[in-house]
N, C-alpha and C. Protein backbone atom coordinates (compact mmCIF):
# COMPACT_ATOMS: atom_id res chain seq x y z
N UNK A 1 166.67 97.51 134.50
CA UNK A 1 165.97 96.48 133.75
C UNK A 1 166.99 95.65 132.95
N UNK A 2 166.99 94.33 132.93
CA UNK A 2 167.78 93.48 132.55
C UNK A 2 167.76 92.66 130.85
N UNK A 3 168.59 93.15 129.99
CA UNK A 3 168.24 92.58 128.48
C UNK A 3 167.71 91.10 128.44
N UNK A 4 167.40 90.91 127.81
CA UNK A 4 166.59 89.77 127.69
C UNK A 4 168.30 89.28 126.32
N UNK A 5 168.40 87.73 126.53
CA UNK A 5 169.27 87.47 125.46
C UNK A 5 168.64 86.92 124.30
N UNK A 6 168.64 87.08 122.95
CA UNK A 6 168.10 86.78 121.72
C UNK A 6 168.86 85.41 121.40
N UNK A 7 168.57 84.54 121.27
CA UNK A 7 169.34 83.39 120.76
C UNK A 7 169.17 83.14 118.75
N UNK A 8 170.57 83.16 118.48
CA UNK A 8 170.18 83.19 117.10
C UNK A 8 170.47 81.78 116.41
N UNK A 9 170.12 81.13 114.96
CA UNK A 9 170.81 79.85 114.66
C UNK A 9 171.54 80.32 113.83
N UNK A 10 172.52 81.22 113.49
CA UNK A 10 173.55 81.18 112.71
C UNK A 10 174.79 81.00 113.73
N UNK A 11 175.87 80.12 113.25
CA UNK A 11 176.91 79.75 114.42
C UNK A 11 177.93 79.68 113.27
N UNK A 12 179.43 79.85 114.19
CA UNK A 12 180.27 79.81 113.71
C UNK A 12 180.46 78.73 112.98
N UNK A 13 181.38 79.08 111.49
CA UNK A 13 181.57 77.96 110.83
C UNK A 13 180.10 77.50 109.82
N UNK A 14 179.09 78.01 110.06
CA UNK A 14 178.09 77.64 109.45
C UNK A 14 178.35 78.46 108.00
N UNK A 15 178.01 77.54 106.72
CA UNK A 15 177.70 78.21 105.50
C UNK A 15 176.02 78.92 105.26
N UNK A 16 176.75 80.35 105.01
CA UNK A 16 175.36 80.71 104.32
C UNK A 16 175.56 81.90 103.26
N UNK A 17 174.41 82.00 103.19
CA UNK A 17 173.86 83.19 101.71
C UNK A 17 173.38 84.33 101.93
N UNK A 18 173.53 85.53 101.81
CA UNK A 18 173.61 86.73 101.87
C UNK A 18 172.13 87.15 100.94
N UNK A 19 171.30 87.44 101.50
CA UNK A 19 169.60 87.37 101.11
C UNK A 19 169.54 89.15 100.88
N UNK A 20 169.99 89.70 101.50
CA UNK A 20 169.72 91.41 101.40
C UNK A 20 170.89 92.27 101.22
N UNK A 21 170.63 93.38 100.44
CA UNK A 21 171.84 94.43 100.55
C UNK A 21 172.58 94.04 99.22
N UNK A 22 174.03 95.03 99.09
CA UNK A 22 174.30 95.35 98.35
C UNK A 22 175.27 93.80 97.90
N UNK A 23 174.92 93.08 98.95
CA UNK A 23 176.40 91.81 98.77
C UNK A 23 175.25 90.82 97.99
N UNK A 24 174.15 91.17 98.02
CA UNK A 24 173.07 89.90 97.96
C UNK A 24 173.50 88.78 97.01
N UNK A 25 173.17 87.62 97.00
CA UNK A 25 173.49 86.67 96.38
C UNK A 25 174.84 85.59 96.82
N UNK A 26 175.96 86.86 97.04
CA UNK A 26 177.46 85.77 97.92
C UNK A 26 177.12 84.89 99.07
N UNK A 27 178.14 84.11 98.90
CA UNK A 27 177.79 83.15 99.98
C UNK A 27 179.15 82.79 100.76
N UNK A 28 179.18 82.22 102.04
CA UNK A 28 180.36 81.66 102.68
C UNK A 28 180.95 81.21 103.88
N UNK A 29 181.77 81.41 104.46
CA UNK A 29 181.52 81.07 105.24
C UNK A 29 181.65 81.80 107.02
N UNK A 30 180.82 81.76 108.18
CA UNK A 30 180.49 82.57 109.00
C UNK A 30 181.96 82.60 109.71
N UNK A 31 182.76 83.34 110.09
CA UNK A 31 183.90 83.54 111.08
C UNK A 31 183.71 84.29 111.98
N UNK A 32 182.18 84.67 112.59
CA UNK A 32 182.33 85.04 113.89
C UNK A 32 181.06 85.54 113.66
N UNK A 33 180.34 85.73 115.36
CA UNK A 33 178.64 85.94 115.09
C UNK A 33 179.14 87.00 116.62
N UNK A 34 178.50 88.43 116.67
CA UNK A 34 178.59 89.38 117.72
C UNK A 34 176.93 89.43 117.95
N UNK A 35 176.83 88.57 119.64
CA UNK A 35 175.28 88.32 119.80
C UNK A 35 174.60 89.81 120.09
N UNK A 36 175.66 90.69 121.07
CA UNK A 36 174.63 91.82 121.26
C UNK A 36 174.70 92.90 120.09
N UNK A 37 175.38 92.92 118.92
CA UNK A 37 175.04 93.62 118.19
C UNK A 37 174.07 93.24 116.75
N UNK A 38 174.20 91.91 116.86
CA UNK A 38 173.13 90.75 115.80
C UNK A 38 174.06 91.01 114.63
N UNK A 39 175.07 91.09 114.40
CA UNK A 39 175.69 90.69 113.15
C UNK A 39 176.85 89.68 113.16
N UNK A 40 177.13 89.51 111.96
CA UNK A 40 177.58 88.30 111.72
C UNK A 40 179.12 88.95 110.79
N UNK A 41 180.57 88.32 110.65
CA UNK A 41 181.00 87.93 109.76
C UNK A 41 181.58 87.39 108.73
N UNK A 42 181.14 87.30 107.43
CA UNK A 42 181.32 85.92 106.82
C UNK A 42 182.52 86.33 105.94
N UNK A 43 182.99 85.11 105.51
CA UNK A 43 184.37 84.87 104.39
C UNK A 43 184.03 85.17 103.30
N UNK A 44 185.03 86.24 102.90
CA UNK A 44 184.72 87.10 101.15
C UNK A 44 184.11 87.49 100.65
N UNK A 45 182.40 88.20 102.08
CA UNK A 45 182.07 88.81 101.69
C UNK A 45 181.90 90.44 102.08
N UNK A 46 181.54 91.35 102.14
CA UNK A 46 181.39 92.48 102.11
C UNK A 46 182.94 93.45 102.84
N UNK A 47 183.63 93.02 101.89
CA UNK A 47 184.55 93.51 101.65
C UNK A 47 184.83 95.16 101.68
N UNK A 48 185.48 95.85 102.72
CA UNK A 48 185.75 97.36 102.87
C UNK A 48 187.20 97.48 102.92
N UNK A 49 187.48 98.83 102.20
CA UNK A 49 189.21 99.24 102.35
C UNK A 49 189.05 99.49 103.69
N UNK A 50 190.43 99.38 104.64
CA UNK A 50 190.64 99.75 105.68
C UNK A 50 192.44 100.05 105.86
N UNK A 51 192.67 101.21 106.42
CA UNK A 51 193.85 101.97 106.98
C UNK A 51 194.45 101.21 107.72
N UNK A 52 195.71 100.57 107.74
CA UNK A 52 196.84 100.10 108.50
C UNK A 52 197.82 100.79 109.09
N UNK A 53 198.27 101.01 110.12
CA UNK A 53 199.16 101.65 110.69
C UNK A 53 200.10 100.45 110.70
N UNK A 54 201.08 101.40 110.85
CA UNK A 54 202.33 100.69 111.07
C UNK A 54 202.31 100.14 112.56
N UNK A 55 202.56 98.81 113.03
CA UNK A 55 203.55 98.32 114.49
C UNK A 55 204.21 98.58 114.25
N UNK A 56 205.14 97.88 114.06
CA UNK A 56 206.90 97.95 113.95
C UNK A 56 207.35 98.41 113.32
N UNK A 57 208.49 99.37 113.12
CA UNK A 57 209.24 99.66 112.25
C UNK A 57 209.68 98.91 110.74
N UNK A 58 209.78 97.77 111.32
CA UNK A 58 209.87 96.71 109.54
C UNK A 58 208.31 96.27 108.92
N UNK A 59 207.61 96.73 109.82
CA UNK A 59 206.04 96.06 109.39
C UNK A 59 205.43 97.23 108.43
N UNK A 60 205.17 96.69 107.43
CA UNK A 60 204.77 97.94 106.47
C UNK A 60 202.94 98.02 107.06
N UNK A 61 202.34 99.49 106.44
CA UNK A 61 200.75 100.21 106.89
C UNK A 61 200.86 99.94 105.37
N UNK A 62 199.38 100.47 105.15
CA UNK A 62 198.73 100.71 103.65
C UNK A 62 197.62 100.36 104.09
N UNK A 63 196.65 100.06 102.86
CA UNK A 63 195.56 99.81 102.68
C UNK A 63 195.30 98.65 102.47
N UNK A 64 194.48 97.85 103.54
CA UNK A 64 193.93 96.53 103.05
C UNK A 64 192.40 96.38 102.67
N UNK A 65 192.02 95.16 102.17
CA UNK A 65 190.45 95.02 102.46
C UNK A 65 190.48 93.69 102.98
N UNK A 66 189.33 94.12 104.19
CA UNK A 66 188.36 92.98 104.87
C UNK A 66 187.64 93.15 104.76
N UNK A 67 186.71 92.26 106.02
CA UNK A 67 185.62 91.89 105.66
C UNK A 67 184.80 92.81 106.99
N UNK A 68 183.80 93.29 106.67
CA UNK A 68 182.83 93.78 107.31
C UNK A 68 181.72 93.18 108.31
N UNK A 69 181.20 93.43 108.95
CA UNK A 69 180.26 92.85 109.74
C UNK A 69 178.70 92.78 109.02
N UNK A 70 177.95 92.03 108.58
CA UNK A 70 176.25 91.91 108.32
C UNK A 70 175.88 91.73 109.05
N UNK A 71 174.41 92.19 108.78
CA UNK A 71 173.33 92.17 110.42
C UNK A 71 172.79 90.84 109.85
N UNK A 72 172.40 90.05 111.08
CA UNK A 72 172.27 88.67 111.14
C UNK A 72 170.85 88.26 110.31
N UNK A 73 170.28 89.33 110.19
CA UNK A 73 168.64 89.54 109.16
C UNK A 73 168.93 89.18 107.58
N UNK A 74 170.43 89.08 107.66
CA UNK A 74 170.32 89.84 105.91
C UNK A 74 171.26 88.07 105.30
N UNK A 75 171.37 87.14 106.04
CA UNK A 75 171.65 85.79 105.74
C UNK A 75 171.15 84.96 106.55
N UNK A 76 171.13 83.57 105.49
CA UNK A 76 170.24 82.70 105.56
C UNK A 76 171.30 81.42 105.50
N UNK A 77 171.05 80.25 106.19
CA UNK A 77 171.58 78.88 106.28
C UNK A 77 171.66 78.41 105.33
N UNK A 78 172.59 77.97 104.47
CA UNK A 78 172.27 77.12 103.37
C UNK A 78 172.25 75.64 103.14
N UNK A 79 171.60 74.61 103.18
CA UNK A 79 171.27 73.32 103.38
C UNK A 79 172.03 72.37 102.13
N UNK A 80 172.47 71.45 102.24
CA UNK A 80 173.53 71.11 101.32
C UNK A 80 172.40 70.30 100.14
N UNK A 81 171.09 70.04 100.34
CA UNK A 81 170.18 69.93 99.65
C UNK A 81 169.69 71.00 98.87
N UNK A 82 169.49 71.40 99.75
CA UNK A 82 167.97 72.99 99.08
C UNK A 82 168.37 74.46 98.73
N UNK A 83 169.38 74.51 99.78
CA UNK A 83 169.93 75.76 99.09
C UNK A 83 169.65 76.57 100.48
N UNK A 84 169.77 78.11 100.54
CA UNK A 84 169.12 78.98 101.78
C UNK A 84 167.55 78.19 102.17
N UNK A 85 167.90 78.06 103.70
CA UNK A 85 166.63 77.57 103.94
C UNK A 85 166.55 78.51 105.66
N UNK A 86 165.43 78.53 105.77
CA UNK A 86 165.07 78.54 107.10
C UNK A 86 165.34 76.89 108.09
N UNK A 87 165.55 77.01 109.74
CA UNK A 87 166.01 76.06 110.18
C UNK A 87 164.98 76.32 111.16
N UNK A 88 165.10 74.50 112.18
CA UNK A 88 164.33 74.59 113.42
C UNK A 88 165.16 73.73 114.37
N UNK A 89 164.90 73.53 115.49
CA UNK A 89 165.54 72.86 116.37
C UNK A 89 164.52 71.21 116.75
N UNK A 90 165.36 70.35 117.19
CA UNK A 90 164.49 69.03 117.04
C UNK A 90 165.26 68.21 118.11
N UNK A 91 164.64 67.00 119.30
CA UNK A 91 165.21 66.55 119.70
C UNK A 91 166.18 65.04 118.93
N UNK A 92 167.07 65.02 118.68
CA UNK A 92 167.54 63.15 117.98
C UNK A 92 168.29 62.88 119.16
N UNK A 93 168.11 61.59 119.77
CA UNK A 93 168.99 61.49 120.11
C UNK A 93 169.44 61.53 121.69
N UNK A 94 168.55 62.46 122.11
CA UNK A 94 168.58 63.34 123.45
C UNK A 94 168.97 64.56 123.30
N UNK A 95 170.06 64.70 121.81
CA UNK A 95 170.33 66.13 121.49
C UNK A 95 169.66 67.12 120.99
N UNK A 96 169.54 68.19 121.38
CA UNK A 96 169.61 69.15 120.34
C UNK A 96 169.88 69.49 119.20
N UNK A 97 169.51 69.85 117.90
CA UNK A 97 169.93 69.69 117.07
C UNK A 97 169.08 70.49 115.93
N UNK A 98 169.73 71.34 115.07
CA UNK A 98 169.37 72.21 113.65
C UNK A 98 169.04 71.11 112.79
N UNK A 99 167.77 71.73 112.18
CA UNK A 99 167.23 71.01 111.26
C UNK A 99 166.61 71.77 109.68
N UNK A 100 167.10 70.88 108.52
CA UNK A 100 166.17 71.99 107.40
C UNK A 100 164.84 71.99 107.46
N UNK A 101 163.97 73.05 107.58
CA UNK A 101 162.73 72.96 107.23
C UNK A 101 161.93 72.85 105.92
N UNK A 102 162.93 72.59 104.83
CA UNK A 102 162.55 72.28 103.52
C UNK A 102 162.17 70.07 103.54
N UNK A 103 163.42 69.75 103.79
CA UNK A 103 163.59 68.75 103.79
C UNK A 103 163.80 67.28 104.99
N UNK A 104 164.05 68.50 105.87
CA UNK A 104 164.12 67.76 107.02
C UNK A 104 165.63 66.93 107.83
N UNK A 105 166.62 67.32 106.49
CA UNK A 105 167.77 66.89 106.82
C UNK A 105 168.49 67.93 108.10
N UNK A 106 169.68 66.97 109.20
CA UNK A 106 170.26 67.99 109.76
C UNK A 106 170.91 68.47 109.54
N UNK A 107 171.53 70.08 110.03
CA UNK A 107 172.39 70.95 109.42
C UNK A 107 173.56 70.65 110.07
């Protein structure tokens, strides 16, 4: 039996806001969306220590922090008007195209 693909509107590069969980409230920006696992992750936020090994001999290991992956449920688009909004799709144009559903402006 063959997955069906989920199409999501959060895309790379898109700003948004972190609606659930322990990050709630941060906002920023998306650097990568993983479709079959539905998460997303964004710039400066949910920050975890993580273990470095050494490559090279001159390359120092330790401990860094990045950034973690969110499930794509737990942020929201943020509209340069309204703030987190829900979005829809609309033809302008002949294109395709994200739209706010507060206001109507495109994203």
């Amino acid at each position: 039996m063959e997955k069906t693909k989920t199409v999501f509107r959060v895309k790379k590069n898109d700003e948004v806001k972190v609606i659930a969980g322990k990050e709630k409230g941060k906002s920023g920006r998306v650097l990568r969306v993983d479709q079959e696992k539905a998460r997303v992750l964004v710039e400066g936020v949910n920050l975890v220590k993580k273990a470095l090994k050494k490559k090279k001999q001159n390359d120092r290991g330790g401990i860094a922090e990045v950034e973690a992956a969110l499930h794509i449920s737990n942020v929201k688009i943020v509209c340069r008007k309204c703030g987190p909004v829900r979005t829809g799709y609309k033809l302008e144009n002949g294109k395709k195209v994200r739209f706010c559903k507060k206001c109507g402006e495109v994203v």
